[in-house]
C-alpha atoms as a PDB file:
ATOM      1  CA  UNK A   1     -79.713 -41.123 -20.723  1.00  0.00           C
ATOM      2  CA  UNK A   2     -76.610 -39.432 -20.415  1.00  0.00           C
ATOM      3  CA  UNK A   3     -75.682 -37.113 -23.422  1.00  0.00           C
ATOM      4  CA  UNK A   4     -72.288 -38.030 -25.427  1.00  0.00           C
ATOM      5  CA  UNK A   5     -69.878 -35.446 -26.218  1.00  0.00           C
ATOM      6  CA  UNK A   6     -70.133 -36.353 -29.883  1.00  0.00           C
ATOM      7  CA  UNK A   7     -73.885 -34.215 -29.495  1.00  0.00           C
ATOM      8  CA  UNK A   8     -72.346 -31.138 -28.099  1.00  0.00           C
ATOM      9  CA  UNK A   9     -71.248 -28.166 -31.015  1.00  0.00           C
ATOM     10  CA  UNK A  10     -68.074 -27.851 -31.432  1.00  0.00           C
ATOM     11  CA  UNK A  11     -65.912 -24.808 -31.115  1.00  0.00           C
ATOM     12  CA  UNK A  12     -62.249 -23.434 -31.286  1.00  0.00           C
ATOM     13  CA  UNK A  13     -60.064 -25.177 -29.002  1.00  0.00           C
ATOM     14  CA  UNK A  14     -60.283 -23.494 -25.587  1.00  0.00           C
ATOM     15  CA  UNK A  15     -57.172 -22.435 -23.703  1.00  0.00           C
ATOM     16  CA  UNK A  16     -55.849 -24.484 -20.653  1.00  0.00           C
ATOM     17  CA  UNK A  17     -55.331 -22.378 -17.449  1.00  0.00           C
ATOM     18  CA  UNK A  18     -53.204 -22.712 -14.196  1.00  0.00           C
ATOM     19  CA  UNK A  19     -53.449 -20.021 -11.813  1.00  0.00           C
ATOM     20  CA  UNK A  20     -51.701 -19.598  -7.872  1.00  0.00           C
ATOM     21  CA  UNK A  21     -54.960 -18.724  -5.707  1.00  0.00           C
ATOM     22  CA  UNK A  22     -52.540 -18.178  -2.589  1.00  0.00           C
ATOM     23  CA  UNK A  23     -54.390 -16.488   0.129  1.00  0.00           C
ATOM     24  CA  UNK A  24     -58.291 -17.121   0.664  1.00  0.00           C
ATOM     25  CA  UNK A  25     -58.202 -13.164   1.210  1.00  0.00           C
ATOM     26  CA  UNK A  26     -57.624 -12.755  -2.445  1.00  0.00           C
ATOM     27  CA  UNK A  27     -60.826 -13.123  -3.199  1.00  0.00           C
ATOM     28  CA  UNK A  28     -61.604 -10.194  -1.974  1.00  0.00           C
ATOM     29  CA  UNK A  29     -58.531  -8.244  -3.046  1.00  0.00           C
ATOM     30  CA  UNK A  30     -58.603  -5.414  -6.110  1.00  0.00           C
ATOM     31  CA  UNK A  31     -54.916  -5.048  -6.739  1.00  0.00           C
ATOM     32  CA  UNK A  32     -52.604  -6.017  -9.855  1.00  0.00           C
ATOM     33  CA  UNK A  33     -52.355  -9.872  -9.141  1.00  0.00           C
ATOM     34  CA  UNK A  34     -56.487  -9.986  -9.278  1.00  0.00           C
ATOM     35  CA  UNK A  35     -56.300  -7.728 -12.057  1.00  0.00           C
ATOM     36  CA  UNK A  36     -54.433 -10.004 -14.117  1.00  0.00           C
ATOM     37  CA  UNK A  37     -56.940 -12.752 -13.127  1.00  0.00           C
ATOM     38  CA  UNK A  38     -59.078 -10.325 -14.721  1.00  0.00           C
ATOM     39  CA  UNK A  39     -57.483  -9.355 -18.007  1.00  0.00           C
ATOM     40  CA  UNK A  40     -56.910 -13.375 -18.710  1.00  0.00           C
ATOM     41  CA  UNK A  41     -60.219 -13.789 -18.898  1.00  0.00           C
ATOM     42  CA  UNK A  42     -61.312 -10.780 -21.262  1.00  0.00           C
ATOM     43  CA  UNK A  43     -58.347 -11.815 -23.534  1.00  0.00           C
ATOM     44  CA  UNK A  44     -59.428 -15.247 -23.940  1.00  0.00           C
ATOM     45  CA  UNK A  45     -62.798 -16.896 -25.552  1.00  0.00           C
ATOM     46  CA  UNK A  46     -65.760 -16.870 -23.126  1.00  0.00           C
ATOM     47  CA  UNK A  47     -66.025 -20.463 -21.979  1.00  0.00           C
ATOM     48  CA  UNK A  48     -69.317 -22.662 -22.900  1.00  0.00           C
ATOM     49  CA  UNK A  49     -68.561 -23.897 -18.908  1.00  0.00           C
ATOM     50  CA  UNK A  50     -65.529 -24.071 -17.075  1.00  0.00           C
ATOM     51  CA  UNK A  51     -64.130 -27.258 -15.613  1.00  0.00           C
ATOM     52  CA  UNK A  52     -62.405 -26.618 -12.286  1.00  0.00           C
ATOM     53  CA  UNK A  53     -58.977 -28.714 -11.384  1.00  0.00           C
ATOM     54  CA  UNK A  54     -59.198 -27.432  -7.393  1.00  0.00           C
ATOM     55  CA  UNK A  55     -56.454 -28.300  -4.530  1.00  0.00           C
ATOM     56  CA  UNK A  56     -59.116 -28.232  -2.072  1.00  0.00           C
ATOM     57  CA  UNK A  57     -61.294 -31.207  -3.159  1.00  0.00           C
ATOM     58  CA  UNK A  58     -59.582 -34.528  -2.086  1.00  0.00           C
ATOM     59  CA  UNK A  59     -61.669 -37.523  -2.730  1.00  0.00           C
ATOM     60  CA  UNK A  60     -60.836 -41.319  -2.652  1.00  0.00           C
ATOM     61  CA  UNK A  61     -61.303 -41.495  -6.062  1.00  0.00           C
ATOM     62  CA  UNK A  62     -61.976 -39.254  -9.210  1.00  0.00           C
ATOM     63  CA  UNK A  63     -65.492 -37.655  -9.027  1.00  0.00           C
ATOM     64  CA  UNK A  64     -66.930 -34.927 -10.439  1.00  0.00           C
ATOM     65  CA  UNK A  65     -69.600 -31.878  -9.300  1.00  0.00           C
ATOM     66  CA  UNK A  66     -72.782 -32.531 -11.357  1.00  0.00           C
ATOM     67  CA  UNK A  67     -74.922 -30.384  -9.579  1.00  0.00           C
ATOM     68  CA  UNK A  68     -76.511 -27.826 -11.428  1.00  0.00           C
ATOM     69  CA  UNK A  69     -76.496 -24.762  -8.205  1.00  0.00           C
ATOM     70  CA  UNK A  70     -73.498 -25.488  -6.893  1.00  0.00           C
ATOM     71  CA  UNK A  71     -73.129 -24.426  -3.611  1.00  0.00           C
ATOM     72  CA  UNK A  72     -70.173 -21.974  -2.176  1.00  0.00           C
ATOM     73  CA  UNK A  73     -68.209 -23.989  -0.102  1.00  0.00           C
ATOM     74  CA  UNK A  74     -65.792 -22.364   2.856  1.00  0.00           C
ATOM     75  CA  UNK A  75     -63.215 -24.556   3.343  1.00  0.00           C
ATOM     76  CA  UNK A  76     -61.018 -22.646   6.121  1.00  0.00           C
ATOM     77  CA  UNK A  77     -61.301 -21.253   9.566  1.00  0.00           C
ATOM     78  CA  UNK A  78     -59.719 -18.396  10.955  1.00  0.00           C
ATOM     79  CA  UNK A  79     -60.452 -15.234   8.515  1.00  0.00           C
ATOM     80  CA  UNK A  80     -62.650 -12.401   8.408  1.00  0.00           C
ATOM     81  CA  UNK A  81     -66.378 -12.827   9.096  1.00  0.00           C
ATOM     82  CA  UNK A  82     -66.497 -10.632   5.462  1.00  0.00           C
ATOM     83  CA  UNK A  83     -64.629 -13.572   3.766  1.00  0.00           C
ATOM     84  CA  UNK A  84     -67.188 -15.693   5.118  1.00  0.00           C
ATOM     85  CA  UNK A  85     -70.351 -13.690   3.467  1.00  0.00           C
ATOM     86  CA  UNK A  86     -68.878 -14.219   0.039  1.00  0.00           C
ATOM     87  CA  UNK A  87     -70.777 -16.252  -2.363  1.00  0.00           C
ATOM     88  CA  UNK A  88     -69.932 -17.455  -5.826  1.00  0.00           C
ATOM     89  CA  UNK A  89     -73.725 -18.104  -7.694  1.00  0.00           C
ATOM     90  CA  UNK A  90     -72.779 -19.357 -10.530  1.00  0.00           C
ATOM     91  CA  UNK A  91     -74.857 -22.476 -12.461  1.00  0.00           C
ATOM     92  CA  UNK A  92     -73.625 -25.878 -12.648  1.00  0.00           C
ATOM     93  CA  UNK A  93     -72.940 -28.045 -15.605  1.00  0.00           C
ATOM     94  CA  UNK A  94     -74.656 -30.920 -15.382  1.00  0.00           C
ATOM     95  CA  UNK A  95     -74.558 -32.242 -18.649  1.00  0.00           C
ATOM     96  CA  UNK A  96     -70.822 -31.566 -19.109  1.00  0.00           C
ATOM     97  CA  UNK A  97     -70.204 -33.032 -15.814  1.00  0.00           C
ATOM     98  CA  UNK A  98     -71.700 -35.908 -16.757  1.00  0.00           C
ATOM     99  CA  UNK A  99     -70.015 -36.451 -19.880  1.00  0.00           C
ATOM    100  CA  UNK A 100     -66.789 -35.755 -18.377  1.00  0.00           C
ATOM    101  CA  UNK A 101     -67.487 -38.498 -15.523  1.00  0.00           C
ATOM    102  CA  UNK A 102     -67.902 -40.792 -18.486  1.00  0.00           C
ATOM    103  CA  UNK A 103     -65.054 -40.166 -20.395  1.00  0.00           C
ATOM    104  CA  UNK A 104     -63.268 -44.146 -20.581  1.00  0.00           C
ATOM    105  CA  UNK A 105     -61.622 -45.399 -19.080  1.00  0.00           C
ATOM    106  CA  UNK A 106     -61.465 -42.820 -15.862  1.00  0.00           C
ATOM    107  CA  UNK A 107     -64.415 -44.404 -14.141  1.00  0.00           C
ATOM    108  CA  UNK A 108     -64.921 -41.136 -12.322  1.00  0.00           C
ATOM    109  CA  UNK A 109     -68.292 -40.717 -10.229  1.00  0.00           C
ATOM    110  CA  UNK A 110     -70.871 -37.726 -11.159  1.00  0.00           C
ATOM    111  CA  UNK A 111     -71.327 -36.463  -7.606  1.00  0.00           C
ATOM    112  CA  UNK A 112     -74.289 -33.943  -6.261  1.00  0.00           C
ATOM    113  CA  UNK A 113     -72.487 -33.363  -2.666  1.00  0.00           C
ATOM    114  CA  UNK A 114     -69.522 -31.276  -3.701  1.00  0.00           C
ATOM    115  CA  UNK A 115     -69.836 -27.532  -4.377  1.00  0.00           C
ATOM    116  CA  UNK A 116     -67.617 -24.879  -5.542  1.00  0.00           C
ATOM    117  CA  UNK A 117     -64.298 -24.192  -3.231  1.00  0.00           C
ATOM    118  CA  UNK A 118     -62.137 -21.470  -2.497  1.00  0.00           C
ATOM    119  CA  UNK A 119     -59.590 -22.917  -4.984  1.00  0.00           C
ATOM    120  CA  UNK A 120     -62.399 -22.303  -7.334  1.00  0.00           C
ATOM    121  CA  UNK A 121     -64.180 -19.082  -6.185  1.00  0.00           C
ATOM    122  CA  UNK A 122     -61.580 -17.011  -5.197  1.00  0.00           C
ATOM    123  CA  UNK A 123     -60.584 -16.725  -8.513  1.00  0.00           C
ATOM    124  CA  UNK A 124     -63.522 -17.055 -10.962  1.00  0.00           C
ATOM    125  CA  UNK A 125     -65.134 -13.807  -8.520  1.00  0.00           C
ATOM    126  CA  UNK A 126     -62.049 -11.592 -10.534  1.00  0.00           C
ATOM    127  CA  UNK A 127     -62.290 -13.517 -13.711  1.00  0.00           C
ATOM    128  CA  UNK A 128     -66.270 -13.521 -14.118  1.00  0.00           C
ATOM    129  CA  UNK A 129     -67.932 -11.130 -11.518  1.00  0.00           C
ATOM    130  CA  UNK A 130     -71.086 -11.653 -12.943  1.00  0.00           C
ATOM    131  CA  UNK A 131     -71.007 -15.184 -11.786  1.00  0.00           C
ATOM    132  CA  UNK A 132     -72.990 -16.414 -15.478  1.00  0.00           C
ATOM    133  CA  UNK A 133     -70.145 -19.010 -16.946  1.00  0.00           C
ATOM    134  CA  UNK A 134     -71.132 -22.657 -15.640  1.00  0.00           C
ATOM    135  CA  UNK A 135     -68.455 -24.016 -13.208  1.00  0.00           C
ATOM    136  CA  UNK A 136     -68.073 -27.634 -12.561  1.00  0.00           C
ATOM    137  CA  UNK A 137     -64.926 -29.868 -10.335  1.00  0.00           C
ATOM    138  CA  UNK A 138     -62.983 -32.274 -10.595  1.00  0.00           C
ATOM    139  CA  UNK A 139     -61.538 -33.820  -7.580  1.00  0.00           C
ATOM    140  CA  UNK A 140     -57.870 -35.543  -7.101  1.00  0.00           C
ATOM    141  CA  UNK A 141     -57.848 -38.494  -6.049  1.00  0.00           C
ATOM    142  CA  UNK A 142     -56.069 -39.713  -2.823  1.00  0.00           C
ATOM    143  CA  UNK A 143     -57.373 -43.067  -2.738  1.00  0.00           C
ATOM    144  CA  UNK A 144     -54.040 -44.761  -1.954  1.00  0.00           C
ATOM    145  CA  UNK A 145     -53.182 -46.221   1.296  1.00  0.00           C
ATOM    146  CA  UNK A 146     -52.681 -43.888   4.337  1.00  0.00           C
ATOM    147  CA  UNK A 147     -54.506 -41.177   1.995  1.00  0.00           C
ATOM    148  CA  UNK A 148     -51.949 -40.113  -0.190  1.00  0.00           C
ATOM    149  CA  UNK A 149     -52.728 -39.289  -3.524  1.00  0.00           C
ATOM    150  CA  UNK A 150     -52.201 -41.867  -6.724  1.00  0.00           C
ATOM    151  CA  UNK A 151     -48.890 -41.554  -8.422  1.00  0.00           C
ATOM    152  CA  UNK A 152     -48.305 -37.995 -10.459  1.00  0.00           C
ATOM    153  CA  UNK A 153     -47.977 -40.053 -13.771  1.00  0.00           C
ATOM    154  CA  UNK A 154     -51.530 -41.405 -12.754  1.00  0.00           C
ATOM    155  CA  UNK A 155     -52.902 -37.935 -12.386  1.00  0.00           C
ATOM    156  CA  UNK A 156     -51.264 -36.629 -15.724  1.00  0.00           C
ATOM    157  CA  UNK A 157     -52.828 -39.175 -17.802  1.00  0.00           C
ATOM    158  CA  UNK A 158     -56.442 -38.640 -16.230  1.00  0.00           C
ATOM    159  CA  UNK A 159     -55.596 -35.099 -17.495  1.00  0.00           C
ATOM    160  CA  UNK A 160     -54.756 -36.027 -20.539  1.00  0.00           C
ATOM    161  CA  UNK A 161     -58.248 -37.728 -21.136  1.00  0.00           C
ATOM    162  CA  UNK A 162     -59.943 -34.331 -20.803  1.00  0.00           C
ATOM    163  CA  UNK A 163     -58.422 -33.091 -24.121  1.00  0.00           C
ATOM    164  CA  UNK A 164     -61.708 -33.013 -26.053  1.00  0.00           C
ATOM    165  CA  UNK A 165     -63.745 -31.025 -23.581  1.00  0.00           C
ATOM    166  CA  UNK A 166     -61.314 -27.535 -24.911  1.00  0.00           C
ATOM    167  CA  UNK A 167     -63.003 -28.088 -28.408  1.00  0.00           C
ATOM    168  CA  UNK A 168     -66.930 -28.061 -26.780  1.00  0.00           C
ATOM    169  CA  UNK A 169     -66.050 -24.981 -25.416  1.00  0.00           C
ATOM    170  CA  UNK A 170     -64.803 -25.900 -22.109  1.00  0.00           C
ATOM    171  CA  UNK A 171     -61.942 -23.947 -20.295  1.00  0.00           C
ATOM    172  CA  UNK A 172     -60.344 -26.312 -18.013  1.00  0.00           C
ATOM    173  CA  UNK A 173     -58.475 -24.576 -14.989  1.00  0.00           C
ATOM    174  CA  UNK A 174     -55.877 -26.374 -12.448  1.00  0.00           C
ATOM    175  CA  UNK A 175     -55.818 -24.035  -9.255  1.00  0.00           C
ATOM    176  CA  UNK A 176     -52.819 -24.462  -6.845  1.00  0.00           C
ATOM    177  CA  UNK A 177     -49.785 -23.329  -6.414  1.00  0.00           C
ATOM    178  CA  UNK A 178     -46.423 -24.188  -7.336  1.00  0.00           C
ATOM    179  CA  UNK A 179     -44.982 -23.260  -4.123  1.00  0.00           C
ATOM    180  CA  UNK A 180     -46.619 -23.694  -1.041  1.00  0.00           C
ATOM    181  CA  UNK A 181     -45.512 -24.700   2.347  1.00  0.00           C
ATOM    182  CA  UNK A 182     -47.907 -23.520   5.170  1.00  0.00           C
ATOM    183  CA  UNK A 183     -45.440 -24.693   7.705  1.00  0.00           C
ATOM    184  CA  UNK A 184     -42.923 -22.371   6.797  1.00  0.00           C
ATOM    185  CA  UNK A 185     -44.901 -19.374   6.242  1.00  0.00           C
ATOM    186  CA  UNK A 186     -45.113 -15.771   7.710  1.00  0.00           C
ATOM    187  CA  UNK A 187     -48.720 -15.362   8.232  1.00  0.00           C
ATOM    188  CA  UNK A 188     -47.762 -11.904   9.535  1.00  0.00           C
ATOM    189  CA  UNK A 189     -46.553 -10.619   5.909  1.00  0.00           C
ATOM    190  CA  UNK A 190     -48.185 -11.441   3.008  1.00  0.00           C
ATOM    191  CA  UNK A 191     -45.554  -9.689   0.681  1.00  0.00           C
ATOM    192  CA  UNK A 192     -42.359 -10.926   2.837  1.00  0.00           C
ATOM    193  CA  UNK A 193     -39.681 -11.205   1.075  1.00  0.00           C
ATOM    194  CA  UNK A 194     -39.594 -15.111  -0.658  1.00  0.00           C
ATOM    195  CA  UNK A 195     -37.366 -17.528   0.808  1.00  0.00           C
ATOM    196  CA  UNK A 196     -34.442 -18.989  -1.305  1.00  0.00           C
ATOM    197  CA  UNK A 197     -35.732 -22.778  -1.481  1.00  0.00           C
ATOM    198  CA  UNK A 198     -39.203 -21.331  -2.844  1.00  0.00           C
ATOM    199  CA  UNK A 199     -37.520 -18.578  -5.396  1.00  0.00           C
ATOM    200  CA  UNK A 200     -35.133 -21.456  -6.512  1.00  0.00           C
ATOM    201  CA  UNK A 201     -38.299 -24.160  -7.039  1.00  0.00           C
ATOM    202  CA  UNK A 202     -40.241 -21.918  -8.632  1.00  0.00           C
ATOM    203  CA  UNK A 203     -37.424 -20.814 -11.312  1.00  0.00           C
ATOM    204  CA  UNK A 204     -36.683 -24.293 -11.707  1.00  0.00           C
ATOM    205  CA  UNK A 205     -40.352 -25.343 -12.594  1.00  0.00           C
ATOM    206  CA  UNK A 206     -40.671 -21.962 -15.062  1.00  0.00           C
ATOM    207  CA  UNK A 207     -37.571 -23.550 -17.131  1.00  0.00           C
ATOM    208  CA  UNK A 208     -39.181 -26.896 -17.186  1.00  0.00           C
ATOM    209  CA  UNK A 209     -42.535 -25.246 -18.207  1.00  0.00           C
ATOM    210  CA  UNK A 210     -40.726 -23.747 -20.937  1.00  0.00           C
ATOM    211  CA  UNK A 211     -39.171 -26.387 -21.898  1.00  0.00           C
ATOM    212  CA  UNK A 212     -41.747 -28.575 -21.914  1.00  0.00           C
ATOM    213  CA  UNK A 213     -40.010 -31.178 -20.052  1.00  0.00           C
ATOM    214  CA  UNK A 214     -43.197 -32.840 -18.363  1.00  0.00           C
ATOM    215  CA  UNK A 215     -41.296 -35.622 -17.688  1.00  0.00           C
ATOM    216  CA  UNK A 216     -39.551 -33.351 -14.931  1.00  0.00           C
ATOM    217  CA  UNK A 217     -42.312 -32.034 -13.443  1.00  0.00           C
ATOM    218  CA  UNK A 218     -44.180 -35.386 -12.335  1.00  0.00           C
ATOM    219  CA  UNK A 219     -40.640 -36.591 -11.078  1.00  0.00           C
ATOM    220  CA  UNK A 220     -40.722 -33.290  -9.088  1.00  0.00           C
ATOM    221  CA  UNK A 221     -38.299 -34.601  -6.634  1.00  0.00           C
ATOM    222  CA  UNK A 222     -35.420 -34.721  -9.303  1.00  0.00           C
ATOM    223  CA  UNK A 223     -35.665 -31.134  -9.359  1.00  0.00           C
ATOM    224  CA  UNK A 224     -33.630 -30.344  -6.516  1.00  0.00           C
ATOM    225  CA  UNK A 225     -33.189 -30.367  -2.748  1.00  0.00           C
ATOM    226  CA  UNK A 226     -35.718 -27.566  -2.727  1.00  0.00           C
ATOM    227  CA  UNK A 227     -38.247 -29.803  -3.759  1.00  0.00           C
ATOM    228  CA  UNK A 228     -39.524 -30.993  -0.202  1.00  0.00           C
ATOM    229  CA  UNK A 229     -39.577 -27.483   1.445  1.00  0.00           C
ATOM    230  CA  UNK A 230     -41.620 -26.561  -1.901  1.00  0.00           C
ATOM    231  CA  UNK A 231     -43.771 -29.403  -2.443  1.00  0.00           C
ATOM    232  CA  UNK A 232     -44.214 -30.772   1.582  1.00  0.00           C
ATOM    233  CA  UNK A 233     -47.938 -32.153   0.054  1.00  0.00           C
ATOM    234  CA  UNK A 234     -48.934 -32.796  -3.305  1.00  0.00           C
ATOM    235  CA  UNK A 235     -52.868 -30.975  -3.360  1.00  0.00           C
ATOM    236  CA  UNK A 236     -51.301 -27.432  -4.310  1.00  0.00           C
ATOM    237  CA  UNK A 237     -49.057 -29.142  -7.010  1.00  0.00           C
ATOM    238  CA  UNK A 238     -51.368 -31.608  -8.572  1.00  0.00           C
ATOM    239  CA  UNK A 239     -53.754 -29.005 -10.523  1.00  0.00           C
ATOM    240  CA  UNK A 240     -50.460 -27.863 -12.771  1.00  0.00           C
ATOM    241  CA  UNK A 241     -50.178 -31.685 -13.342  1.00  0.00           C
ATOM    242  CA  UNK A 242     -53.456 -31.570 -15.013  1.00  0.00           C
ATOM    243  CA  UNK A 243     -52.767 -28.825 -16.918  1.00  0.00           C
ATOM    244  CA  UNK A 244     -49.215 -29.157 -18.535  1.00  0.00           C
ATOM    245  CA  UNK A 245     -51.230 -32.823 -19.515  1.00  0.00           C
ATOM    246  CA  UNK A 246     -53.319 -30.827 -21.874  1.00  0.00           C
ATOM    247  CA  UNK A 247     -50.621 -29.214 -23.961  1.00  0.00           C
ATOM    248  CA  UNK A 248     -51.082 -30.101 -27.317  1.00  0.00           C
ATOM    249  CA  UNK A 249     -47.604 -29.705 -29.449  1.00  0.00           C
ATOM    250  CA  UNK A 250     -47.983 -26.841 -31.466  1.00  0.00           C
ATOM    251  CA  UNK A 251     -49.284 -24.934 -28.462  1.00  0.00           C
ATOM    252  CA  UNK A 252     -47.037 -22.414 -26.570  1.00  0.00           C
ATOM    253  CA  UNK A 253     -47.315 -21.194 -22.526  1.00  0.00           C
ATOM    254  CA  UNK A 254     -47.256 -17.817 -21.531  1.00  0.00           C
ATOM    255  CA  UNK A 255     -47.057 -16.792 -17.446  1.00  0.00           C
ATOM    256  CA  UNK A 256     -49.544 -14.127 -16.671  1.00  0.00           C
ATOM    257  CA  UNK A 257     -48.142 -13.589 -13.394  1.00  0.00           C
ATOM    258  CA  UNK A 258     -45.452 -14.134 -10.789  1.00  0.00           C
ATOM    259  CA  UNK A 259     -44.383 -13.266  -7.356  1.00  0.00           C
ATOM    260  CA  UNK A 260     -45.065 -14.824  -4.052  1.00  0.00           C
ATOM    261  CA  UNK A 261     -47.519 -14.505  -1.125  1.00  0.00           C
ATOM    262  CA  UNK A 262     -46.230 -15.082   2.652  1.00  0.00           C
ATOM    263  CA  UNK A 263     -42.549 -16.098   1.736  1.00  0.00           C
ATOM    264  CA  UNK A 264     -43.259 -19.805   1.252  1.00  0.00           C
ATOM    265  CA  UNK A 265     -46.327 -19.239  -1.472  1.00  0.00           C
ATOM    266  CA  UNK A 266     -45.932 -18.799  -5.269  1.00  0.00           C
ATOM    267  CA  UNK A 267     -48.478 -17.350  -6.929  1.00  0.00           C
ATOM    268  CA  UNK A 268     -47.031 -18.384 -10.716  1.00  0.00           C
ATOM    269  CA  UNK A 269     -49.957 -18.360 -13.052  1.00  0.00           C
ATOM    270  CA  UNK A 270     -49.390 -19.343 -16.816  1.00  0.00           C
ATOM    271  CA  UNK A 271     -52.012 -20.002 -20.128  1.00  0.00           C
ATOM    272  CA  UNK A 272     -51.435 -23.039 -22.555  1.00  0.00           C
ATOM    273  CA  UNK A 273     -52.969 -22.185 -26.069  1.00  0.00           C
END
């Protein structure tokens, strides 16, 4: 029998995090941006588990990692063999994943074949190097024709549904980035100077973000013209989607970093709560 959520102790209400993973090669990084990674999770409570909002796990529809070892997935070609070696041990969550695949009316699927990704790892390696917080996913769904991904407002609401996981102790995380257009990018540079279209996006979004205005943000493409050259796909974006969803409304954001990786890649992080 699957275990209700109503049986799990409660806590304080967790914080809600989105971080810019940029560059697989952060993972294995030690400079200021992974330091602040770092210091995000020392100044917040240490998570019962943490639930995982990746870019890199595109399913046709909403399923979530039950496994309890979940495996370290490397999703990308092309890096150093040293990138390759890395591995993330962390436990599962079984029992929270399964209770979050049950939360009505999502109909999401508890799944044993997903693992942890880079979106996932390349982060949680800075924030807990000891590997010994559960980690579980949740994918986005791109179940719509031509695989594209269900409507933003579609996506916000499923995020709004994981509300009562922050008060068992769960820290949910969206992992993207604002910004990011592959196509564009200098590959050569990974601090070249950011081009205009990204700087303006990405200032746009921050006032939104302060503002609250989430109605905004899912109609991304009223933003501005700088919209498509920012957002050319919707994976990188989505995981904010989830996470401005969560914002309860006496709950402020804070950005707990900025700046840009390979001219077309913002690396905006922020905490809600």
């Amino acid at each position: 029998m699957v275990a209700k959520l109503d049986n799990i102790p409660e806590t304080k209400r967790m914080p809600v995090l989105f971080l810019g993973h940029g560059n697989p090669m952060n993972a294995l990084a030690h400079n200021i941006f992974t330091e602040s990674l770092a210091g995000v999770a020392r100044n917040i409570p240490r998570p019962r588990a943490v639930l995982m909002i990746s870019a890199h796990w595109l399913t046709n529809s909403p399923r979530v990692s039950c496994v309890e070892k979940p495996k370290t997935i490397h999703y990308f070609y092309g890096f150093p063999d040293e990138l390759y070696r890395v591995k993330y041990p962390c436990p599962g969550a079984p029992e929270l994943a399964a209770i979050t695949a049950g939360i009505a009316p999502a109909k999401m699927e508890c799944t044993l074949d997903w693992g942890l990704d880079h979106g996932a790892w390349s982060v949680l390696r800075h924030m807990y190097p000891q590997a010994d917080v559960p980690v579980f996913e949740l994918s986005l769904d791109y179940s719509l024709n031509d695989w594209q991904p269900k409507p933003l407002r579609y996506h916000y609401d499923l995020g709004k549904l994981l509300g009562p996981l922050r008060r068992k102790g769960v820290l949910v995380v969206g992992s993207g980035n604002i910004v990011h257009n592959l196509g564009l990018a200098d590959f050569g540079n990974m601090d070249a100077a950011p081009e205009d279209w990204a700087v303006d996006f990405d200032e746009k979004v921050k006032k939104h973000l302060q503002n609250r205005n989430h109605t905004a943000l899912i109609d991304y493409l009223s933003i501005g013209k700088s919209a498509t050259l920012a957002v050319p796909t919707l994976d990188h974006y989505l995981p904010m989607i989830y996470t401005i969803a969560l914002q309860e409304q006496d709950e402020k954001l804070q950005f707990t970093w900025g700046g840009y990786q390979h001219g077309t890649i913002s690396m905006r992080c922020f905490q809600i709560g």
